[in-house]
C-alpha atoms as a PDB file:
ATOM      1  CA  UNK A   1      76.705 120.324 102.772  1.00  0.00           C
ATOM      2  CA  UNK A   2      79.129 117.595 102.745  1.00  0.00           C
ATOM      3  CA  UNK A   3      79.864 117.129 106.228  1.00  0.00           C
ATOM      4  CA  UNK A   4      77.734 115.481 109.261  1.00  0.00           C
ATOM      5  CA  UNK A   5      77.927 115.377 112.822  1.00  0.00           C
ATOM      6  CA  UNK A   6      78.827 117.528 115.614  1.00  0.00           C
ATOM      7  CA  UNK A   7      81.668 115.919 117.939  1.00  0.00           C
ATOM      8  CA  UNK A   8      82.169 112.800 115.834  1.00  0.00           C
ATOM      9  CA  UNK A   9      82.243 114.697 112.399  1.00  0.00           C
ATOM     10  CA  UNK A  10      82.540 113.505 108.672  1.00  0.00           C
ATOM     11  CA  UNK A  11      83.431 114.738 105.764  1.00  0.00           C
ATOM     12  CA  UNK A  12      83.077 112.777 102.504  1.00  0.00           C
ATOM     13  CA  UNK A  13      85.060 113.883  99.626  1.00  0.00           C
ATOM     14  CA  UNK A  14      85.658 112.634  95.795  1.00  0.00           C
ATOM     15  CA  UNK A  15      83.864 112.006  92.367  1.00  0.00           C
ATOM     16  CA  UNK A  16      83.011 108.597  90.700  1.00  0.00           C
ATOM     17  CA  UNK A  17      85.397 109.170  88.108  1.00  0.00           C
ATOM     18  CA  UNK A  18      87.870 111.423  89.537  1.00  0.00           C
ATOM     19  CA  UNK A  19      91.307 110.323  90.947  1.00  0.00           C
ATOM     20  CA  UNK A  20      89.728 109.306  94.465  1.00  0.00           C
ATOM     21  CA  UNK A  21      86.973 108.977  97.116  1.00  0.00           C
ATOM     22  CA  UNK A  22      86.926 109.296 100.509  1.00  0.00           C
ATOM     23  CA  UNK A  23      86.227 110.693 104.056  1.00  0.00           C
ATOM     24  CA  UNK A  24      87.924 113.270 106.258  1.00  0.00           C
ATOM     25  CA  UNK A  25      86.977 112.111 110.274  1.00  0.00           C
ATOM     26  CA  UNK A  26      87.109 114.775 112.928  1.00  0.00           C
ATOM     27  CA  UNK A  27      86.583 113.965 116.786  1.00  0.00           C
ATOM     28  CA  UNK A  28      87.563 110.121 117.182  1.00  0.00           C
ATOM     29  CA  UNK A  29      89.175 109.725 120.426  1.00  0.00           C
ATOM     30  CA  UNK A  30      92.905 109.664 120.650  1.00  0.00           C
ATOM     31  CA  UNK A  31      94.659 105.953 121.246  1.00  0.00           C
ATOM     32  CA  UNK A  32      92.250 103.736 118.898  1.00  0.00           C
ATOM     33  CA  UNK A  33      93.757 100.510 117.395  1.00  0.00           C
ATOM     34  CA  UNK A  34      93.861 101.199 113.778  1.00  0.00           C
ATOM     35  CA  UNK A  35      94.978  99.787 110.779  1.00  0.00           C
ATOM     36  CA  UNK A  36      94.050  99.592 107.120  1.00  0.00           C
ATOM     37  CA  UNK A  37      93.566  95.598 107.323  1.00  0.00           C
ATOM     38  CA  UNK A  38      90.156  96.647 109.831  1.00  0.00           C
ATOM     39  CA  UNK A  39      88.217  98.249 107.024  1.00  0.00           C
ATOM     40  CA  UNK A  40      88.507  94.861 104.978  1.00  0.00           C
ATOM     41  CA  UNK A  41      85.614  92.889 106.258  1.00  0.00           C
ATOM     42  CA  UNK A  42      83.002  96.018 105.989  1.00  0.00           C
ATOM     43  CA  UNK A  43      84.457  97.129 102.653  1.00  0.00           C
ATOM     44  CA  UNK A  44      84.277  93.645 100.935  1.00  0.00           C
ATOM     45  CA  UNK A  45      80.352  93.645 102.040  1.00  0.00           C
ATOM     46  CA  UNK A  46      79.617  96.558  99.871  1.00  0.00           C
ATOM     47  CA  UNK A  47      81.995  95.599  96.671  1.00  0.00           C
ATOM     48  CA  UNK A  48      80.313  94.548  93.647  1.00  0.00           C
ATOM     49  CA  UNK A  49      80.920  91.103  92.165  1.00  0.00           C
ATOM     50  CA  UNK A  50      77.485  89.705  92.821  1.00  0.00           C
ATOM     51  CA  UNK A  51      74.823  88.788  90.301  1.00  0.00           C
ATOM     52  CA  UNK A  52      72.864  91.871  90.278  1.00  0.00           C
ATOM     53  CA  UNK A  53      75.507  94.644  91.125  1.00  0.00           C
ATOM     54  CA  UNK A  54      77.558  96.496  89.007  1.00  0.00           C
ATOM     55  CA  UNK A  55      80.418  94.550  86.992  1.00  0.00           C
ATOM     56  CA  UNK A  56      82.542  97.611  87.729  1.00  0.00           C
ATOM     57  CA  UNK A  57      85.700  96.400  89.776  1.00  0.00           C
ATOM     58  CA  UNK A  58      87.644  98.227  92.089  1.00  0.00           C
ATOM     59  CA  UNK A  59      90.288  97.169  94.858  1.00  0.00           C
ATOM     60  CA  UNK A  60      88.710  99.597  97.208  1.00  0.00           C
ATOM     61  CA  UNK A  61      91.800  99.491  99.393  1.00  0.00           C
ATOM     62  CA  UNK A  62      91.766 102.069 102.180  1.00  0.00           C
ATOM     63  CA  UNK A  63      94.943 104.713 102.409  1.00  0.00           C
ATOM     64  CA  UNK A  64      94.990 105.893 105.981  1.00  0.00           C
ATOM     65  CA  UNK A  65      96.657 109.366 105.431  1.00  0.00           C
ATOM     66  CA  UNK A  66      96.519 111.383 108.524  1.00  0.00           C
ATOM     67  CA  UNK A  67      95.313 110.810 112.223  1.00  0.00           C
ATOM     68  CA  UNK A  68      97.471 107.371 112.664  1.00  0.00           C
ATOM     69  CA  UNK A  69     100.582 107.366 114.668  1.00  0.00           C
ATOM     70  CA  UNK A  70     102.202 103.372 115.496  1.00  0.00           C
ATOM     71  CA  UNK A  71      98.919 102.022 114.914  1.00  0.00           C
ATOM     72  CA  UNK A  72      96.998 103.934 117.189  1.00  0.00           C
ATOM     73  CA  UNK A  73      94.670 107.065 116.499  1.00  0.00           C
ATOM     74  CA  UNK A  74      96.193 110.961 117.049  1.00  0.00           C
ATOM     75  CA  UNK A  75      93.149 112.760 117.740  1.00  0.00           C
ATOM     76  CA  UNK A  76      93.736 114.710 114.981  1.00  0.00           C
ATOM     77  CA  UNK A  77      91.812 114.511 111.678  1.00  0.00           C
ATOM     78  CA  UNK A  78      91.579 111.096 110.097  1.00  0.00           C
ATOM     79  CA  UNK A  79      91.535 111.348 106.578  1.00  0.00           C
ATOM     80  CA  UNK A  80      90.832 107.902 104.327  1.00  0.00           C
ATOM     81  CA  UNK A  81      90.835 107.554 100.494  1.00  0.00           C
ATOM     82  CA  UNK A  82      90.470 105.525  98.326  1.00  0.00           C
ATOM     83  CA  UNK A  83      91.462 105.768  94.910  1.00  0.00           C
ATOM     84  CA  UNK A  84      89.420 105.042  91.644  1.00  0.00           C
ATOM     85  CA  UNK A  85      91.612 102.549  89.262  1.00  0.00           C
ATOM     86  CA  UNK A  86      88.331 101.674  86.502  1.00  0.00           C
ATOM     87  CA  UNK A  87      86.403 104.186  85.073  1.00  0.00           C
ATOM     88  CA  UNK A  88      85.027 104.150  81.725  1.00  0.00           C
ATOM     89  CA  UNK A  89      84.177 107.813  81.540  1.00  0.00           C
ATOM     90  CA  UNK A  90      83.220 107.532  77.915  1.00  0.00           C
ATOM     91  CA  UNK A  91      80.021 105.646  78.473  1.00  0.00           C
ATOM     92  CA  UNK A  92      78.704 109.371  80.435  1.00  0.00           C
ATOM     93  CA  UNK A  93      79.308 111.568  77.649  1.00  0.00           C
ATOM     94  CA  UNK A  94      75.732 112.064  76.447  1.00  0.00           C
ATOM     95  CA  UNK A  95      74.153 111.981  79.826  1.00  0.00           C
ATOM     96  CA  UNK A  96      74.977 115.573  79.648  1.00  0.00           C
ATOM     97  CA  UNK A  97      72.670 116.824  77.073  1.00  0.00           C
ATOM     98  CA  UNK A  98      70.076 113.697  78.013  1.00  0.00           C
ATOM     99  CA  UNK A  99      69.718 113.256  81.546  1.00  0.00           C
ATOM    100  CA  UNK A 100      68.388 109.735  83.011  1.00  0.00           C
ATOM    101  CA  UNK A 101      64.958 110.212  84.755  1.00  0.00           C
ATOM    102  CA  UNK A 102      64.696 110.148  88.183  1.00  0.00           C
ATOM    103  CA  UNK A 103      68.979 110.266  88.423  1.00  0.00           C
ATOM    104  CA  UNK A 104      71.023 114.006  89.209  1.00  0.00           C
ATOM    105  CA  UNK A 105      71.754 114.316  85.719  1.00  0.00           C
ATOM    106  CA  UNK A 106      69.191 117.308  85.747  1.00  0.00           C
ATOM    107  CA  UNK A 107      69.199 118.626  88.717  1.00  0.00           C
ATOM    108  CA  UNK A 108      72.799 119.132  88.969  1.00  0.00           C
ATOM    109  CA  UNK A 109      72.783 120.650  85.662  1.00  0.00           C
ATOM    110  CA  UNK A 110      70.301 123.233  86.755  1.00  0.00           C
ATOM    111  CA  UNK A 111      72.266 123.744  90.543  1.00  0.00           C
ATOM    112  CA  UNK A 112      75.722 123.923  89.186  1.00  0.00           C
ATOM    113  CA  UNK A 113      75.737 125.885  86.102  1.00  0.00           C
ATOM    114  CA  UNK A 114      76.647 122.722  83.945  1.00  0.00           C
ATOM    115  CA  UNK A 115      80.162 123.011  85.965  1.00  0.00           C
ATOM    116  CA  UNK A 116      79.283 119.436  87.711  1.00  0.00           C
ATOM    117  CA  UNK A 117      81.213 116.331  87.041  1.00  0.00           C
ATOM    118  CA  UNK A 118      78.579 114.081  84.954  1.00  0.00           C
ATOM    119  CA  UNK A 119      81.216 111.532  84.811  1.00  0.00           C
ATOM    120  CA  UNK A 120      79.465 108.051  86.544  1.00  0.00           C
ATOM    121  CA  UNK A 121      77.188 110.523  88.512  1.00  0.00           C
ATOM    122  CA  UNK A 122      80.281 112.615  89.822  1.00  0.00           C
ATOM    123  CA  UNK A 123      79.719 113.931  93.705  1.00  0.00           C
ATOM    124  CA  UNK A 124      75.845 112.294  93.263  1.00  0.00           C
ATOM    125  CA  UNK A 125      77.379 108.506  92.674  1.00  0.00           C
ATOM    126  CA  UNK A 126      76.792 105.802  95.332  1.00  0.00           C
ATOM    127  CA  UNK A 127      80.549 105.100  95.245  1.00  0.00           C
ATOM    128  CA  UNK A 128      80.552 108.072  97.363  1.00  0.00           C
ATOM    129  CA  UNK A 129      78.967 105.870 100.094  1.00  0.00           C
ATOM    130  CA  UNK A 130      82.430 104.723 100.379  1.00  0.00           C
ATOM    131  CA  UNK A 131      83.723 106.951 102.572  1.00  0.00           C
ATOM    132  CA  UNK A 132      80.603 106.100 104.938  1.00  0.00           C
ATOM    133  CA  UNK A 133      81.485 102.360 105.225  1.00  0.00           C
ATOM    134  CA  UNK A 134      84.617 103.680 106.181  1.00  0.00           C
ATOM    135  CA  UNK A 135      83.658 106.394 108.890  1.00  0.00           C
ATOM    136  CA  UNK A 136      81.519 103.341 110.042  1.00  0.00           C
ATOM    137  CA  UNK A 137      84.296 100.824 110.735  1.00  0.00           C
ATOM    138  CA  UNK A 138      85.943 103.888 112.905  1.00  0.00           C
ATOM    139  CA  UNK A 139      82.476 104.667 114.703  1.00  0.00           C
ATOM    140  CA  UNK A 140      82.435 101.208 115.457  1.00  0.00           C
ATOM    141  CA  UNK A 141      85.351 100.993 117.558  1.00  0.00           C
ATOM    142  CA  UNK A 142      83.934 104.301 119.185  1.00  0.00           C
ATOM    143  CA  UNK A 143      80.702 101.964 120.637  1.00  0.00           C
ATOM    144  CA  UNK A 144      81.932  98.646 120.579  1.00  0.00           C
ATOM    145  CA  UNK A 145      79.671  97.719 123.230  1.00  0.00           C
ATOM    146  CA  UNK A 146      76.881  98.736 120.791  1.00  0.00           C
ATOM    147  CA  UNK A 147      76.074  95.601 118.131  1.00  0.00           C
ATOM    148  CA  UNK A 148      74.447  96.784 114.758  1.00  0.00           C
ATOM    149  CA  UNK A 149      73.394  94.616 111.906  1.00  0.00           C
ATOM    150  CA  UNK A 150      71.523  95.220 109.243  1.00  0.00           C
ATOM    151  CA  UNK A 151      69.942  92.711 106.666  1.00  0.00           C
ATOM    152  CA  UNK A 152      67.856  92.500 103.400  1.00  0.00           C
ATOM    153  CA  UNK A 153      64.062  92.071 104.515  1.00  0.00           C
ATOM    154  CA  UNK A 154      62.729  92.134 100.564  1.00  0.00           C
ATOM    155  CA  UNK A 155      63.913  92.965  96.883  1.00  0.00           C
ATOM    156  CA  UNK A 156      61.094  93.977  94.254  1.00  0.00           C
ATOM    157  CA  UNK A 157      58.127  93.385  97.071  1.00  0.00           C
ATOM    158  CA  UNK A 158      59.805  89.363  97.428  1.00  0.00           C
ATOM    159  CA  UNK A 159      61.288  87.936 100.524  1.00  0.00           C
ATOM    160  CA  UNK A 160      61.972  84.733  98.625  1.00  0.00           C
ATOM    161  CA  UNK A 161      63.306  83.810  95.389  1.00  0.00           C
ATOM    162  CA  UNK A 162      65.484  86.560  95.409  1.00  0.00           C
ATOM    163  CA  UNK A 163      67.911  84.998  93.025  1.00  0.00           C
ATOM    164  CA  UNK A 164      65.286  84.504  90.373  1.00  0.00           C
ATOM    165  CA  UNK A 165      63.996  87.988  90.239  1.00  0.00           C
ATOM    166  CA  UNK A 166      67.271  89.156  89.802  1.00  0.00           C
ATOM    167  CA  UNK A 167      67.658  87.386  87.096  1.00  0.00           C
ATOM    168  CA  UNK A 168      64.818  88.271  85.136  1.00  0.00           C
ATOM    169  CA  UNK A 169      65.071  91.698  85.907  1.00  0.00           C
ATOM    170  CA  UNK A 170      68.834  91.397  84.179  1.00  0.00           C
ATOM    171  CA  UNK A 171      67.252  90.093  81.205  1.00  0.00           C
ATOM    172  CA  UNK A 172      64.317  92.878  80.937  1.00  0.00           C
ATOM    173  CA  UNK A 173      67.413  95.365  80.903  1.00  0.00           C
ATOM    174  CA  UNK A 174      65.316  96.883  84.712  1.00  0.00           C
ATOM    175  CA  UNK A 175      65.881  97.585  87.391  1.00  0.00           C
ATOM    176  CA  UNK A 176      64.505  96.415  91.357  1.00  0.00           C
ATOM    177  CA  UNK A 177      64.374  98.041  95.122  1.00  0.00           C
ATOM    178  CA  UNK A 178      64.474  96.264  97.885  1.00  0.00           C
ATOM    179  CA  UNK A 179      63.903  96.880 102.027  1.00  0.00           C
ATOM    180  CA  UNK A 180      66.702  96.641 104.460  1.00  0.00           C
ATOM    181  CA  UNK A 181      66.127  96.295 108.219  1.00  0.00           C
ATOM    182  CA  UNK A 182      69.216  97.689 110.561  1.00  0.00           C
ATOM    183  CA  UNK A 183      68.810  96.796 114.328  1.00  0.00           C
ATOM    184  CA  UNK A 184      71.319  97.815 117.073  1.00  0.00           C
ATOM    185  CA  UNK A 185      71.295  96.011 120.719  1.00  0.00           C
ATOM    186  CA  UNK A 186      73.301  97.147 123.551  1.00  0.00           C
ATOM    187  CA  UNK A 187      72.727 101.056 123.007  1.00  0.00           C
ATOM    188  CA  UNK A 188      71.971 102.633 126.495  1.00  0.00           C
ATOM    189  CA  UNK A 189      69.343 104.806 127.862  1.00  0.00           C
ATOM    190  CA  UNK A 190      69.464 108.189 127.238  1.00  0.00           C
ATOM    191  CA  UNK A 191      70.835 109.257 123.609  1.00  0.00           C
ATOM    192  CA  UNK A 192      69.280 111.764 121.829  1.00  0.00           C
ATOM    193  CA  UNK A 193      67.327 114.464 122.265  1.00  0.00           C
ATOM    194  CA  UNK A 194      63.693 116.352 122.072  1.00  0.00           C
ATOM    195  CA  UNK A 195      62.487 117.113 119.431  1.00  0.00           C
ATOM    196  CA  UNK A 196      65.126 118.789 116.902  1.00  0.00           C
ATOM    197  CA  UNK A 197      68.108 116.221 117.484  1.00  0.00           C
ATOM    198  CA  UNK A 198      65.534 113.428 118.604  1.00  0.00           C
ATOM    199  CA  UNK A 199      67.433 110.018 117.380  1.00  0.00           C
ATOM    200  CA  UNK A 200      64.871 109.584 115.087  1.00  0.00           C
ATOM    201  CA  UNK A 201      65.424 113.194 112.972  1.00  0.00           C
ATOM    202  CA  UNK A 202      69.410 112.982 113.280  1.00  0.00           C
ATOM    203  CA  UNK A 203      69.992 109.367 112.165  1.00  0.00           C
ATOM    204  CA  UNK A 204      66.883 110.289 109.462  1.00  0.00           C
ATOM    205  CA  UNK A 205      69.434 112.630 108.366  1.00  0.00           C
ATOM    206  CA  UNK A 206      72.067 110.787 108.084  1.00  0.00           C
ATOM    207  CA  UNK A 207      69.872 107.412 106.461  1.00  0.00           C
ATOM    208  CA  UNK A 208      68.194 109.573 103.409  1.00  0.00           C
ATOM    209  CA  UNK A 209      71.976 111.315 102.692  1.00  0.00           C
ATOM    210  CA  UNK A 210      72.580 107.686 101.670  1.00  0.00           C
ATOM    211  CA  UNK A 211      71.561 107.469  97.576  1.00  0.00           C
ATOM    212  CA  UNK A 212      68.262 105.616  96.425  1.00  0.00           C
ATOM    213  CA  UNK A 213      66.844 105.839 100.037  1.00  0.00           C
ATOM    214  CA  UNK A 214      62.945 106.658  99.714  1.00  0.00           C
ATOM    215  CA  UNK A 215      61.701 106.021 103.154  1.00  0.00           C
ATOM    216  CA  UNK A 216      62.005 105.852 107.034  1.00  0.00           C
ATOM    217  CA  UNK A 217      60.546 103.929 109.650  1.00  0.00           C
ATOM    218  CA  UNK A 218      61.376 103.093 112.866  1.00  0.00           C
ATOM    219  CA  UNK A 219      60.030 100.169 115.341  1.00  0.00           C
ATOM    220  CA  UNK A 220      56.180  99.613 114.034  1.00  0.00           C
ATOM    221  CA  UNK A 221      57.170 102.425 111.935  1.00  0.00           C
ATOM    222  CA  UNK A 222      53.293 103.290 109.972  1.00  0.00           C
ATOM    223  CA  UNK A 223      51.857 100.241 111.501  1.00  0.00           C
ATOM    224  CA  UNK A 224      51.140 102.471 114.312  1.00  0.00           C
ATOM    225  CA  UNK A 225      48.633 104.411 112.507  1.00  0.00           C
ATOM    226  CA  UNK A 226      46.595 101.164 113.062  1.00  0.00           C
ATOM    227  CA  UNK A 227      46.731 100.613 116.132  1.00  0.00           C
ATOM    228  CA  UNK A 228      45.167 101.806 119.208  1.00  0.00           C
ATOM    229  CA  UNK A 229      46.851 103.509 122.358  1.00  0.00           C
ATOM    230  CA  UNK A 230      46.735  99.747 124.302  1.00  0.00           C
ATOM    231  CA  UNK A 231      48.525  97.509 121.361  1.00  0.00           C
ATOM    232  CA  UNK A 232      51.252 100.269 120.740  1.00  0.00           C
ATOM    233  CA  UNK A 233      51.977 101.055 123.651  1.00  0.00           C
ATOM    234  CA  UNK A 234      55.656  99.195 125.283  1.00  0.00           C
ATOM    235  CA  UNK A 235      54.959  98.251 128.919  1.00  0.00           C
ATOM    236  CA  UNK A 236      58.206  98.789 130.655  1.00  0.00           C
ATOM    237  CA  UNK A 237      58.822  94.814 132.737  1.00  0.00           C
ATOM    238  CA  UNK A 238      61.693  95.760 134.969  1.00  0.00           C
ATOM    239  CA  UNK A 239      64.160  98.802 136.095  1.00  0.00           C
ATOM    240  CA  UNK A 240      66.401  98.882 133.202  1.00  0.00           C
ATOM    241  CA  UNK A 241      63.658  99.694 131.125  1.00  0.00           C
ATOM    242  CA  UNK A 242      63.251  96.548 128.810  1.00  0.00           C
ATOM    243  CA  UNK A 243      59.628  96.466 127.227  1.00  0.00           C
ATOM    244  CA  UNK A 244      57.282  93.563 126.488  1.00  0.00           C
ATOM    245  CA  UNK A 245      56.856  95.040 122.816  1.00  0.00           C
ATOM    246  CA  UNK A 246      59.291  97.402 120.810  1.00  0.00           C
ATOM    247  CA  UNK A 247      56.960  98.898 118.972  1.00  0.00           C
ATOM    248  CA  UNK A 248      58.859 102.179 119.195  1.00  0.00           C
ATOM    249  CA  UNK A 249      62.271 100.786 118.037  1.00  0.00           C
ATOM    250  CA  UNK A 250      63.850 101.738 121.160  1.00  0.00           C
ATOM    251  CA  UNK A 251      63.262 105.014 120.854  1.00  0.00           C
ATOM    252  CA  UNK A 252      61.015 107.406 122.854  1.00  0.00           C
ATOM    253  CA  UNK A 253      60.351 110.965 123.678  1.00  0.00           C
ATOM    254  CA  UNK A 254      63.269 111.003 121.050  1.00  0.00           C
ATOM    255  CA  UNK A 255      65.955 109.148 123.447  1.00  0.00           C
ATOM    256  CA  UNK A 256      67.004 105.854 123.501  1.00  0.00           C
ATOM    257  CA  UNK A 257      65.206 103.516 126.261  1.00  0.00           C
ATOM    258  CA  UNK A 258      67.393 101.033 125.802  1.00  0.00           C
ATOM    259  CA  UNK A 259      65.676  98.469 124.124  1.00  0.00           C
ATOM    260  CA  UNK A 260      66.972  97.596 120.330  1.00  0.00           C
ATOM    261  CA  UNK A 261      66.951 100.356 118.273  1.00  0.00           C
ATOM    262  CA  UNK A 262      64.854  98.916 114.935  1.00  0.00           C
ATOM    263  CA  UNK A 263      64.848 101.045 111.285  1.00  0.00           C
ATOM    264  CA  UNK A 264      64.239 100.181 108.346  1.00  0.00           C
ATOM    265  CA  UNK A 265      64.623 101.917 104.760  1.00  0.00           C
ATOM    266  CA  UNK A 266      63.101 101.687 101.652  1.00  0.00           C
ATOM    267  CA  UNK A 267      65.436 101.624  98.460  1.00  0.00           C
ATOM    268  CA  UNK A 268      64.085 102.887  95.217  1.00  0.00           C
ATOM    269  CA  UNK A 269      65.487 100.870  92.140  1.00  0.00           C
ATOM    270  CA  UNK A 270      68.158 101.722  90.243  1.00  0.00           C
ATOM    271  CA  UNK A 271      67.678 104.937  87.876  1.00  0.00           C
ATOM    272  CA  UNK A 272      70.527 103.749  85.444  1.00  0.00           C
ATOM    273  CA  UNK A 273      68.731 100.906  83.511  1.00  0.00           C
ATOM    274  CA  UNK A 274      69.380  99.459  79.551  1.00  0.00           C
ATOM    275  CA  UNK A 275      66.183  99.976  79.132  1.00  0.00           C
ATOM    276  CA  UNK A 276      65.509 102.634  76.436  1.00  0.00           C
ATOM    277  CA  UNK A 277      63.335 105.419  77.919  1.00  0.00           C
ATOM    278  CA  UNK A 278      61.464 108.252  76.277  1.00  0.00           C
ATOM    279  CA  UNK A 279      63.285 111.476  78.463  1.00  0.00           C
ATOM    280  CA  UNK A 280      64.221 114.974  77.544  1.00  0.00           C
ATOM    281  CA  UNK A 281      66.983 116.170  75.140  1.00  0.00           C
ATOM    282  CA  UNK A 282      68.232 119.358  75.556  1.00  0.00           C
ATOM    283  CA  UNK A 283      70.198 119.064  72.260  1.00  0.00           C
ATOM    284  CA  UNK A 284      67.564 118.460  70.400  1.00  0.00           C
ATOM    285  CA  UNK A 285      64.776 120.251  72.419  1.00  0.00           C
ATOM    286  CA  UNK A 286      62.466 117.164  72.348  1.00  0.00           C
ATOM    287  CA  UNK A 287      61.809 113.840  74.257  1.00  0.00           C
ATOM    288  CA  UNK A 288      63.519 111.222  72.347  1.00  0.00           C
ATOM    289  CA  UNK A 289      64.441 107.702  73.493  1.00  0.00           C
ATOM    290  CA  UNK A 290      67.528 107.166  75.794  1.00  0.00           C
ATOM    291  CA  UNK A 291      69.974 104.666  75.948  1.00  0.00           C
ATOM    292  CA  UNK A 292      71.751 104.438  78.934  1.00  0.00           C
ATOM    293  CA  UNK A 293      75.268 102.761  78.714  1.00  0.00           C
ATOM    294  CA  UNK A 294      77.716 102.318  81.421  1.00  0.00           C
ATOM    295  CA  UNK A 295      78.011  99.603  84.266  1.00  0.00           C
ATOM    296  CA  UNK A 296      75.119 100.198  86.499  1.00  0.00           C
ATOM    297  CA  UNK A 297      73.440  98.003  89.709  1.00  0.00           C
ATOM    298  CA  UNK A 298      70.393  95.991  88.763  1.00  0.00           C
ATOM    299  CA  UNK A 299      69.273  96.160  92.939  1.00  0.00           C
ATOM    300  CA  UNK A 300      71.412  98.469  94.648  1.00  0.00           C
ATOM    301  CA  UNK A 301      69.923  97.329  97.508  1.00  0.00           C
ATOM    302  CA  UNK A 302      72.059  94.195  97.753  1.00  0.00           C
ATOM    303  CA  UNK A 303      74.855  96.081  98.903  1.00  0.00           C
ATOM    304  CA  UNK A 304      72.980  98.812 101.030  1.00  0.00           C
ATOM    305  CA  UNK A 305      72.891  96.659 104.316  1.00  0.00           C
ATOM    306  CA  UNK A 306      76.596  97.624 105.487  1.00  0.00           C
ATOM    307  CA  UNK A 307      76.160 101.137 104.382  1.00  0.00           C
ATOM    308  CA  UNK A 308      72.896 101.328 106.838  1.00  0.00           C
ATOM    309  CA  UNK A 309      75.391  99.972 109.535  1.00  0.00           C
ATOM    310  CA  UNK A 310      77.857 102.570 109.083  1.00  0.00           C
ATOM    311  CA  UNK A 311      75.343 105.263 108.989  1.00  0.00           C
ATOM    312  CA  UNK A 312      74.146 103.894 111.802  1.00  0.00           C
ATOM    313  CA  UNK A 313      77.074 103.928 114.280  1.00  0.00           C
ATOM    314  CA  UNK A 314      78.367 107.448 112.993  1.00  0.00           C
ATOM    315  CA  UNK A 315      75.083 108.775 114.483  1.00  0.00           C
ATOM    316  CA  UNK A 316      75.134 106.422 117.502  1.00  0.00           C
ATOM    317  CA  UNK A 317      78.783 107.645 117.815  1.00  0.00           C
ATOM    318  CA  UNK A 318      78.399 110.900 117.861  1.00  0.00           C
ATOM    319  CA  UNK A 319      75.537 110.856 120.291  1.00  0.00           C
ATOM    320  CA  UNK A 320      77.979 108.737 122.505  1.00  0.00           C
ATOM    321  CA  UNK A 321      80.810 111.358 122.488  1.00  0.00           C
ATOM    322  CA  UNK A 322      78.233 113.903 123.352  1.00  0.00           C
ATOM    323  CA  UNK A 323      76.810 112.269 126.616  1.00  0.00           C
ATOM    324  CA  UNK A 324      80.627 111.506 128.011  1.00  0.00           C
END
C-alpha cells in the first residue's frame, strides 16, 4: 500500500496538511556517510519558488530520526521527516462536498468512507513525493557508481519557449504537462528479472506511484511499433555488451545489458486550476461551477525531474542489494 521494495524498502508516511511528511527506509547497508546537509542539493531541486510552481513555501529541512549513529548509517530503520510549517487548510474546505475533476477528491471519498484527510489533497498530495527525493539521496549512495539524471524534454507539447507558455497559462488561470526524460549510465549487466520483476514492470511501479504520471516508455519506447525487426534491433559491438543503437533503453529480456538505461514519463497537467469548472456537487445534487482556491502548480512537471531520479535509484538500489 504505502511501502515499496523488497531488500531496499520504503515507506512514505504523512498528509499535506498534517504535522509532517516523510519516509521510513528499511535495508540500507550499515556504515553509510550520512548527514542531513546531503539531502540539500536534491531537496532544493524539487522546492517551489519558480514561476509556474506553487507559491506555497516550506523549509523542507530533513530530521534524520533513527538509523544514524556518529554520522554513519546503523542498519537499522532510517526514518526522515519533514515537517509542514504553511498550510492554509481553509482554502480545502469545500473540496469536500465539490470534488476537482480528474483530482482524489472523489475517489477517496468513495474508498474511505469520507474519513480521508481532504486537507491540500491529504495522503494523495504531491508533497508526499517528499519522502521519495529523500529515499533517493540514500539510494544514491547505495549505487554511486550508477549516474542518473533526468531532465525536462517538453512542457504543453513545446521544447522551446518554455517561459512564455508558462506565462500565459498563469494568466488563463490553466494548467500545462510536460515530458521528462531520466537516463542512468554505469548500471551493470544483469539487474532485473523475467517477466514479473523485469526492470521495466518494477521501476513502472515505482514511476506511475509518483502523482500526475500518465505514461511509460522506455528506450524507443512506441516508436518501436514502427519499426521493423532490422532498425530496432541493438547490435551488440564488443564483449561488454555496448550496442550501436539503444533502442531498448538498456534493457532486455527484462535485465539490464548494460547500456544506459533511457525512460521517459508523461505528466498530465495540474488538476487544481482557477479556472471555474462545471463538476458535481454533492450538496446540492447538481453540477454547478467550481472554484478552486488554494496554492496550486501551474506545470508540475517543472519539479518532477529529481523525483524521477529518486524513483529511479530506489529501484536500481534495490535490484543492486538483491544481486550482492
Amino acid at each position: 500500500m504505502n511501502s515499496f521494495g523488497r531488500k531496499y524498502r520504503i515507506s512514505i508516511f504523512g498528509e499535506s496538511h498534517g504535522d509532517a511528511v516523510g519516509v521510513v527506509i528499511d535495508g540500507t547497508p550499515a556504515g553509510i556517510a550520512l548527514t542531513e546537509a546531503d539531502f540539500t542539493a536534491d531537496l532544493d531541486r524539487r522546492r517551489s519558488g519558480a514561476k509556474g510552481t506553487t507559491p506555497r513555501k516550506e523549509s523542507d529541512a530533513p530530521h534524520i530520526v533513527s538509523g544514524i549513529y556518529n554520522g554513519l548509517t546503523t542498519g537499522a530503520p532510517l526514518t526522515i521527516l519533514f515537517r509542514n510549517e504553511n498550510t492554509l487548510s481553509g482554502d480545502y474546505r469545500n473540496l469536500t462536498d465539490h470534488p476537482r475533476p480528474s483530482h482524489s477528491d472523489f475517489v477517496a471519498r468513495v474508498k474511505y468512507g469520507g474519513y480521508n484527510d481532504p486537507r491540500g489533497g491529504g495522503h494523495f498530495s504531491g508533497r508526499i513525493t517528499l519522502g521519495l527525493v529523500a529515499a533517493g539521496v540514500v539510494a544514491k549512495k547505495i549505487i554511486p557508481d550508477i549516474n542518473i539524471v533526468a531532465r525536462i524534454l517538453e512542457i504543453g507539447g513545446c521544447s522551446e519557449n518554455i517561459a512564455e507558455l508558462i506565462d500565459g497559462v498563469i494568466r488563463e488561470q490553466d494548467s500545462l504537462g510536460g515530458v521528462i526524460e531520466c537516463r542512468a549510465a554505469g548500471v551493470p549487466v544483469g539487474l532485473g528479472e523475467p517477466f514479473f520483476d523485469s526492470v521495466e514492470s518494477v521501476l513502472s511501479h515505482m514511476l506511475f506511484s509518483i502523482p500526475a504520471i500518465k505514461g511509460i516508455e522506455f528506450g524507443t519506447g512506441f516508436g518501436v511499433a514502427r519499426m521493423r525487426g532490422s532498425e530496432n534491433n541493438d547490435a551488440i559491438i564488443d564483449p561488454c555488451g555496448t550496442t550501436a543503437t539503444n533502442n531498448g533503453g538498456g534493457i532486455a529480456g527484462g535485465i539490464t545489458n548494460g547500456n544506459e538505461l533511457v525512460v521517459r514519463v508523461a505528466v498530465k497537467p495540474t488538476a487544481s486550476i482557477s479556472q471555474g469548472q462545471q463538476t458535481y456537487n454533492f450538496a446540492s445534487n447538481q453540477v454547478e461551477e467550481l472554484k478552486i482556491k488554494g496554492r496550486h502548480d501551474a506545470c508540475i512537471a517543472l519539479r518532477a525531474p529529481v523525483i524521477l531520479e529518486a524513483a529511479t535509484a530506489i529501484v536500481l538500489a534495490d535490484f543492486s542489494l538483491l544481486n550482492s
